[in-house]
Protein backbone atom coordinates (compact mmCIF):
# COMPACT_ATOMS: atom_id res chain seq x y z
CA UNK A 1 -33.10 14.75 -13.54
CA UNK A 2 -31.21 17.94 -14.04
CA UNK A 3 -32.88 19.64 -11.21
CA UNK A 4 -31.86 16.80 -8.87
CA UNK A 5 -28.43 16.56 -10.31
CA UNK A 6 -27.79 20.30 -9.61
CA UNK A 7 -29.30 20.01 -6.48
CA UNK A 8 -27.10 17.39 -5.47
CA UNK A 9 -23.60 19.06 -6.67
CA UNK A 10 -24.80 22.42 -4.85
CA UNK A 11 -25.86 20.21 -1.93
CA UNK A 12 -22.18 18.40 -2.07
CA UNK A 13 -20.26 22.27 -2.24
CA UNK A 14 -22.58 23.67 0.70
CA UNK A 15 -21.63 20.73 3.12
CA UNK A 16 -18.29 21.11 2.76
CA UNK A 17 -17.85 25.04 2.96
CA UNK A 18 -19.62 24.29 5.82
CA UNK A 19 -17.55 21.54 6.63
CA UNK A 20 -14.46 23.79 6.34
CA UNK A 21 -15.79 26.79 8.51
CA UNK A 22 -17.48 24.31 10.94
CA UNK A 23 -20.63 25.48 10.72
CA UNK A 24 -24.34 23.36 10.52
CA UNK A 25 -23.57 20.35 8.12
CA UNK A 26 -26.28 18.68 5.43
CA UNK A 27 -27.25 15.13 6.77
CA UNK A 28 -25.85 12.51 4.91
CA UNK A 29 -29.46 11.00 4.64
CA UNK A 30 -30.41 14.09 2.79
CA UNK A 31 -27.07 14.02 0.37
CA UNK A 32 -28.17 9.96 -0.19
CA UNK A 33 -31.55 10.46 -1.10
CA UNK A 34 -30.96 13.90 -3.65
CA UNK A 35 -28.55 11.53 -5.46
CA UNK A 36 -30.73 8.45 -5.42
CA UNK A 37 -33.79 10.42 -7.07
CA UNK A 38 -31.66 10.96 -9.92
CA UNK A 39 -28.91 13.27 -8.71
CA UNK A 40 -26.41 10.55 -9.46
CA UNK A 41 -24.65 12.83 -11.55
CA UNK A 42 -24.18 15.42 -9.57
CA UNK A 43 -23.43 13.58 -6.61
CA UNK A 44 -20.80 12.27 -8.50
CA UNK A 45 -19.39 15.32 -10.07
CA UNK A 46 -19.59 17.00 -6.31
CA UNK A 47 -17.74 14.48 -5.22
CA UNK A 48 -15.03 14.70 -7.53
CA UNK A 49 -15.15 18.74 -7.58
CA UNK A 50 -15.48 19.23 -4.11
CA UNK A 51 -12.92 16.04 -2.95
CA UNK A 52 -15.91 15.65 -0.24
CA UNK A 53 -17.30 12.68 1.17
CA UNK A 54 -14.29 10.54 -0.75
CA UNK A 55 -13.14 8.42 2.42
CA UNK A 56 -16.16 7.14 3.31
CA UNK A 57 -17.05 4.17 1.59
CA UNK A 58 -20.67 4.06 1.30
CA UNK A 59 -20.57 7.19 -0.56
CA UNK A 60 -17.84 6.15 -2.92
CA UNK A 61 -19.60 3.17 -4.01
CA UNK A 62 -23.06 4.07 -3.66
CA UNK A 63 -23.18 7.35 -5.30
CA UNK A 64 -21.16 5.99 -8.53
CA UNK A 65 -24.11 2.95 -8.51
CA UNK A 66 -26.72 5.07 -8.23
CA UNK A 67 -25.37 6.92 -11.53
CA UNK A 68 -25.04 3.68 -13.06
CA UNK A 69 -28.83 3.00 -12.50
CA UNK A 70 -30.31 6.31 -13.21
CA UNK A 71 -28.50 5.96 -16.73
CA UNK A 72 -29.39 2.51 -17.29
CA UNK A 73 -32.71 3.01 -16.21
CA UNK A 74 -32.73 6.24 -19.38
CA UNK A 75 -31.51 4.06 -21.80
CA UNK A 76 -34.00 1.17 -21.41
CA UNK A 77 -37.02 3.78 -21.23
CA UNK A 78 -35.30 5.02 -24.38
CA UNK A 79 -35.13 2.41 -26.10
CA UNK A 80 -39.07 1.13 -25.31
CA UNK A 81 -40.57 4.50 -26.41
């Protein structure tokens, strides 16, 4: 989970230097799915650090979700061990 959660804030600050110097972008497929296999923090936090991806929808609402999972999903496996 940490890997994926650095990998997804590194992922969010690469697109948008790139972003700002207009050179090759990270697919938003490939930001989706490092923050659905449990970069949900990360995506978050690079969202928030970054201010990147914020106006578009799907990624406010999605990325914050898939947080919301991941950590629900750690908790319940927590609490059945």
């Amino acid at each position: 989970m940490a890997i994926m959660g650095i990998a997804a804030f590194a992922l969010m600050g690469y697109d948008k230097n790139q972003a700002k110097k207009h050179g090759r972008r990270v697919p938003e497929k490939t930001l989706f799915l490092v923050t659905a296999l449990f970069g949900g923090l990360g995506g978050v936090l690079g969202m928030s650090v970054f201010r990147h991806k914020t106006k578009h929808w799907y990624f406010v609402v999605f990325f914050p979700l898939f947080l919301v999972i991941q950590v629900g999903l750690i908790v319940f496996l927590s609490l059945k061990v």
